[in-house]
Protein backbone atom coordinates (compact mmCIF):
# COMPACT_ATOMS: atom_id res chain seq x y z
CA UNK A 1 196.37 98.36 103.27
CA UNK A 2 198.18 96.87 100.48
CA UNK A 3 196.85 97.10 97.20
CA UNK A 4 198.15 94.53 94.42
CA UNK A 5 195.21 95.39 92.04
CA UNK A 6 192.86 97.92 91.27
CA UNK A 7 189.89 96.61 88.84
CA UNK A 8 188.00 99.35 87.19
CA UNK A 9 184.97 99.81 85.11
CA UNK A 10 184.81 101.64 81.75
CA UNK A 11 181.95 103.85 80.31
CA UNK A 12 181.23 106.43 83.31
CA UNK A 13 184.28 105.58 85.34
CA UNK A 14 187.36 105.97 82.95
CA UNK A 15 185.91 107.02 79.61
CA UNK A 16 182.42 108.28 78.13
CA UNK A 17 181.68 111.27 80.92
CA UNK A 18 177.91 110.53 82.14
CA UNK A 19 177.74 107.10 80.48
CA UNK A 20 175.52 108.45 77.62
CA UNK A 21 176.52 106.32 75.17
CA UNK A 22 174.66 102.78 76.10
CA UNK A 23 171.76 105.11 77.45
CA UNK A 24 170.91 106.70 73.99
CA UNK A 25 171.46 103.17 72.29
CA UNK A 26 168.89 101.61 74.93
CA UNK A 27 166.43 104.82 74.03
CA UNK A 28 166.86 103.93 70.28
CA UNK A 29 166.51 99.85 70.36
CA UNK A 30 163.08 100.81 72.48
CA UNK A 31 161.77 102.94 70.15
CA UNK A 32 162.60 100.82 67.59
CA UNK A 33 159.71 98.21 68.81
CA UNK A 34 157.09 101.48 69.55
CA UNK A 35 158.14 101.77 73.03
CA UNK A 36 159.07 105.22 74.66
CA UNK A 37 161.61 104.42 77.69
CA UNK A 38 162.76 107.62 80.17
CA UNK A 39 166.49 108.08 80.86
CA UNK A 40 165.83 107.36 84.21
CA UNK A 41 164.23 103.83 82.86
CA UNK A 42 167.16 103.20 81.11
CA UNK A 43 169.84 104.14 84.00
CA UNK A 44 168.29 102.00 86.90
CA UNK A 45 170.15 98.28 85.67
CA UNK A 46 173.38 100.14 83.74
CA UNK A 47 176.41 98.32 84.20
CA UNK A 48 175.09 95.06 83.87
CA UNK A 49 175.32 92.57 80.54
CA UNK A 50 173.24 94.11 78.22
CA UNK A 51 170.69 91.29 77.05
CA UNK A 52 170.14 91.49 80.67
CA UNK A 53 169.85 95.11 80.55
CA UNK A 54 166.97 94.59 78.51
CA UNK A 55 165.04 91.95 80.31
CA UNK A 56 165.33 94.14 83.50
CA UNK A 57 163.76 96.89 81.38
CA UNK A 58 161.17 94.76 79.93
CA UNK A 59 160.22 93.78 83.30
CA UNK A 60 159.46 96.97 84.63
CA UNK A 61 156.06 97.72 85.38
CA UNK A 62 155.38 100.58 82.57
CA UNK A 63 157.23 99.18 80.11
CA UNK A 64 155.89 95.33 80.50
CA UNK A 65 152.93 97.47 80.54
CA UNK A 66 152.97 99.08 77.31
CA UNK A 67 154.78 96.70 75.45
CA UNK A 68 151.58 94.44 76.43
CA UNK A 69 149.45 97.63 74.98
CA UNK A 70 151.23 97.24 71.50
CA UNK A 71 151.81 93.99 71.11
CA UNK A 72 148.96 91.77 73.15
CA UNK A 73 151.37 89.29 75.18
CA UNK A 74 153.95 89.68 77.62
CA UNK A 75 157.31 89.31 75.57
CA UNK A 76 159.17 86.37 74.75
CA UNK A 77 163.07 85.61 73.96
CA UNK A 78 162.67 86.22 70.51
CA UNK A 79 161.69 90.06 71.32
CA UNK A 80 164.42 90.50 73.64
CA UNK A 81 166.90 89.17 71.03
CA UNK A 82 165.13 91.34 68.42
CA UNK A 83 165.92 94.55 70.91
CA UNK A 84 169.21 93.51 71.76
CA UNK A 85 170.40 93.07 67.75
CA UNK A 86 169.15 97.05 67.50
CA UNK A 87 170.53 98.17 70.61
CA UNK A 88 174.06 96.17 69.26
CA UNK A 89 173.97 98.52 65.77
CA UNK A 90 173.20 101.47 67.51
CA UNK A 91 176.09 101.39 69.92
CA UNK A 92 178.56 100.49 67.22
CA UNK A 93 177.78 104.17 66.29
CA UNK A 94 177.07 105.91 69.29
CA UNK A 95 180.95 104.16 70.46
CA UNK A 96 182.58 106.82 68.27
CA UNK A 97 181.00 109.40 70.32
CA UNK A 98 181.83 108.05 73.83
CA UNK A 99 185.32 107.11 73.67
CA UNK A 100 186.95 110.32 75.30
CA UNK A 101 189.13 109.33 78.50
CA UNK A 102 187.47 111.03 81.90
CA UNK A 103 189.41 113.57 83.64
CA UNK A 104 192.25 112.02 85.73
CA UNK A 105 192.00 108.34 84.07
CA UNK A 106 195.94 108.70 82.52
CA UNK A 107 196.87 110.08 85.42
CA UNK A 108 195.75 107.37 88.15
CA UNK A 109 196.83 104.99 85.19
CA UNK A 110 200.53 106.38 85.70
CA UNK A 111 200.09 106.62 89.42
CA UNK A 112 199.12 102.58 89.57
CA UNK A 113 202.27 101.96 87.47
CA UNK A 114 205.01 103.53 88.98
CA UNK A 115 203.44 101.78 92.47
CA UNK A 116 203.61 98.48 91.15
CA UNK A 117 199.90 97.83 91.19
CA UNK A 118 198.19 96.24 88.19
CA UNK A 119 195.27 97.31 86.45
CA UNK A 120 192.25 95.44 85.43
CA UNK A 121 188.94 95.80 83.83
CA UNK A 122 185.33 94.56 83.99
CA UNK A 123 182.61 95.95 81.70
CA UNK A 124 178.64 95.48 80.94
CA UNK A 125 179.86 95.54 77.19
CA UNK A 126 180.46 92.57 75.33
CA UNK A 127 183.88 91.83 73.69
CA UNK A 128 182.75 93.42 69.91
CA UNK A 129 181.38 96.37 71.98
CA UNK A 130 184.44 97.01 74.16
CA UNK A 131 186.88 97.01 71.33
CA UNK A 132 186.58 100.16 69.37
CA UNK A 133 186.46 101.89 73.09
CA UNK A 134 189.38 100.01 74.39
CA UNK A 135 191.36 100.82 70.56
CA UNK A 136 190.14 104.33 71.29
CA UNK A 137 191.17 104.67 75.06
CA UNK A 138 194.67 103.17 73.81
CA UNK A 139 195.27 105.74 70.85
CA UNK A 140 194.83 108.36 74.12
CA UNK A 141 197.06 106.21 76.22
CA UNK A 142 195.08 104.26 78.50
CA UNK A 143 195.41 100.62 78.25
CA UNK A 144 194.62 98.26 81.40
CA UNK A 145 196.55 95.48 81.78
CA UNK A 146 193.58 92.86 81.77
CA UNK A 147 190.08 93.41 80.31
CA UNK A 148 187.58 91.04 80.97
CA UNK A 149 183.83 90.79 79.30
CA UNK A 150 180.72 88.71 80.54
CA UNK A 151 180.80 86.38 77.53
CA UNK A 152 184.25 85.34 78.99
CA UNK A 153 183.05 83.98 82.13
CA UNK A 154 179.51 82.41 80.41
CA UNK A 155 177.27 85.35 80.14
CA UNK A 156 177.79 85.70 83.92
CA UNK A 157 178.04 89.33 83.90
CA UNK A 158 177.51 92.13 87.03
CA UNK A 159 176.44 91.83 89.42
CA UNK A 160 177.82 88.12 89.34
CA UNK A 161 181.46 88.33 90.45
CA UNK A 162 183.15 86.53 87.66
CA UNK A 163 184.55 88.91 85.92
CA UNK A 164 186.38 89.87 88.65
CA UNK A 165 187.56 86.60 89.55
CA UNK A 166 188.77 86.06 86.13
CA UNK A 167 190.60 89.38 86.28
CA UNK A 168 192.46 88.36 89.52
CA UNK A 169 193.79 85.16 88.05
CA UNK A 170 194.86 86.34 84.98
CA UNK A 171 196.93 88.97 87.18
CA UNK A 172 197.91 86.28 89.62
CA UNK A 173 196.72 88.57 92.30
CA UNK A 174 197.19 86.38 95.56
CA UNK A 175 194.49 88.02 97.75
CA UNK A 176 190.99 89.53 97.51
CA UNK A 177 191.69 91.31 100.68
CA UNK A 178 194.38 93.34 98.49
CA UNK A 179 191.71 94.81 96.16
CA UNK A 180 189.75 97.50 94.80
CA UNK A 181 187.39 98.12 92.49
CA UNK A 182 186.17 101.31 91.26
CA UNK A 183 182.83 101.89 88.85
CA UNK A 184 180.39 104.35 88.26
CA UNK A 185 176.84 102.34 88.72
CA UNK A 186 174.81 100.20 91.56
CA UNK A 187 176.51 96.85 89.81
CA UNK A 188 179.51 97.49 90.02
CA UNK A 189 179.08 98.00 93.67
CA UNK A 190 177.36 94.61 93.79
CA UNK A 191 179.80 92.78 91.92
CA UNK A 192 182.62 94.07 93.94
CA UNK A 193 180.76 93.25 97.27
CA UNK A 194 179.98 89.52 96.12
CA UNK A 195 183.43 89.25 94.99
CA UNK A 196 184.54 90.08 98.53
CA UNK A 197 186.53 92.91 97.53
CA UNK A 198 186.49 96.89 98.47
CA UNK A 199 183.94 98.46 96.37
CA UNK A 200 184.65 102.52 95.69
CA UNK A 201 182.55 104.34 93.66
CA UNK A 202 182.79 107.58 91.42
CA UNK A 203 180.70 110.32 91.64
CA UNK A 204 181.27 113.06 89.00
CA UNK A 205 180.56 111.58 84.99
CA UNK A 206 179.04 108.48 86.67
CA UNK A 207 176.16 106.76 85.34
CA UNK A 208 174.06 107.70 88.80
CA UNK A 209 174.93 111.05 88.07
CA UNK A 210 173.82 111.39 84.36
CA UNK A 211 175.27 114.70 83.72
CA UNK A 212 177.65 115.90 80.61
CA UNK A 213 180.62 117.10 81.42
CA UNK A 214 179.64 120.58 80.32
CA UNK A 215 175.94 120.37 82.39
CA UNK A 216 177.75 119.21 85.77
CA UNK A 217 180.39 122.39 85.27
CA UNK A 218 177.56 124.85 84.81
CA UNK A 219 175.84 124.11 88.16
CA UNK A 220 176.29 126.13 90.65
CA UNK A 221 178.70 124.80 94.43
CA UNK A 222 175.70 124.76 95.90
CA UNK A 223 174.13 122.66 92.53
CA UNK A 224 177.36 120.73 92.19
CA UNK A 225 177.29 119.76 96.42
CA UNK A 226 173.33 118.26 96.19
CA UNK A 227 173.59 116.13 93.27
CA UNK A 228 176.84 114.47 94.75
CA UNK A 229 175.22 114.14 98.26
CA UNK A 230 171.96 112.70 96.16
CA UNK A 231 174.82 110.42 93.89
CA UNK A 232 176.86 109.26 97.22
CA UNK A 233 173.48 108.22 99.10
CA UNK A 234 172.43 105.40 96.07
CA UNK A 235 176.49 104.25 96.26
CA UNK A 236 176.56 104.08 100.02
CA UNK A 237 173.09 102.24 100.10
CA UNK A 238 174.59 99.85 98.18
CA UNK A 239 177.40 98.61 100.17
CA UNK A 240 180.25 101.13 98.81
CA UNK A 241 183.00 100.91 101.20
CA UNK A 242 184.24 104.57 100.33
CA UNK A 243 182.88 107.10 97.29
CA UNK A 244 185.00 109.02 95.44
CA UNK A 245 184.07 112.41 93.88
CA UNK A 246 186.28 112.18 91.24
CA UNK A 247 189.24 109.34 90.05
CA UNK A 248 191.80 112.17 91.88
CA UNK A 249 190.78 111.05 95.05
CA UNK A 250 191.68 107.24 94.92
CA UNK A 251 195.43 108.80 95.36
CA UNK A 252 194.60 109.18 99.20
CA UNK A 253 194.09 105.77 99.01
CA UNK A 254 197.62 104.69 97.57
């Protein structure tokens, strides 16, 4: 297989181990409006546009339900704009927190460089949330040669293929076939597959994990092997062509 491009995700797959930054920020805009939201509420739509992120959220039985509790109507545009202009300010600060590059990200970076391969980028973020992590990632080293938001291809975020499009002809690549892209959630699998691409996933710091770096290197093997098996099960039910455990093992694949 010849690969001219690998497109990969941010939060969860090359920086912010676990993803925990948009997950606390989702917590806080919720609570915000008198709604209590789990981190497993929260985790089910991550890696899509994040307006959307909300709507999905709102839509869920428990939540629609209690929102309808407080408030005495279903919700309207206005609330999810309301949600989405907390959950904005609250990222801006929870950013600083999540900008750390994941284990191996510089060095599969390097790896895609000296082969000639290019390097692009698709996020759930929009472009005033991606830039203090992208600044960040830089200052560390890591900069992608393309990086493409939803806004840029009209709101049409994951698990519309877009983004991904728009990545491929800003890199002139000439072929889907020569593809891959590599993220940490259930939309990024979906966006790859609709974009008729290879669609790898990453196991350890993922989003479908939801570990800390320092929580997944306390379990035990035994620990360590379940959750993965648990993690690679939601990927592979999704239409991942291969998992990864970690960014390490995409050199295999080169």
């Amino acid at each position: 297989m010849k690969i001219e491009a690998v497109i990969l995700d941010w939060a969860g797959t090359t920086v912010d181990y676990g993803c925990f930054s948009p997950v606390q920020a989702f917590v806080d805009a919720f609570e915000s409006q008198g709604i209590g939201v789990t981190l497993e509420e929260v985790r089910e739509p991550m890696g899509i546009l994040k307006r959307d992120h909300i709507i999905a959220m709102l839509e869920m039985p428990r939540i629609n339900s209690a929102f309808k509790e407080l408030k005495g109507r279903d919700y309207n545009d206005e609330d999810v704009d309301q949600i989405l202009e907390v959950f904005t300010d609250k990222l801006m600060s929870h950013l600083r927190l999540g900008t750390s590059l994941k284990p191996g990200t510089l060095e599969i970076a390097q790896l895609l460089r000296e082969k000639g391969i290019k390097i692009g980028s698709t996020t759930g973020y929009t472009k005033a949330m991606l830039e203090p992590v992208a600044e960040a990632a830089a200052r560390l080293g890591y900069t992608p040669d393309m990086a493409v938001t939803p806004e840029e291809v009209a709101g049409f975020g994951r698990p519309y293929p877009y983004m991904i499009f728009e990545n491929l002809k800003r890199l002139e690549v000439m072929s889907t076939e020569n593809v891959i892209k590599i993220g940490d959630t259930v939309a990024d699998v979906l966006e790859a597959k609709h974009a008729g691409i290879k669609s790898f996933a990453v196991v350890e710091g993922s989003s479908v994990m939801a570990l800390s770096e320092e929580e997944w290197e306390t379990l035990s093997p035994d620990e360590q092997e379940q959750r993965s098996f648990a993690v690679k099960k939601v990927f592979l039910e999704a239409g991942a062509d291969v998992v990864l455990q970690n960014l390490g093992e995409l050199v295999a694949y080169l």
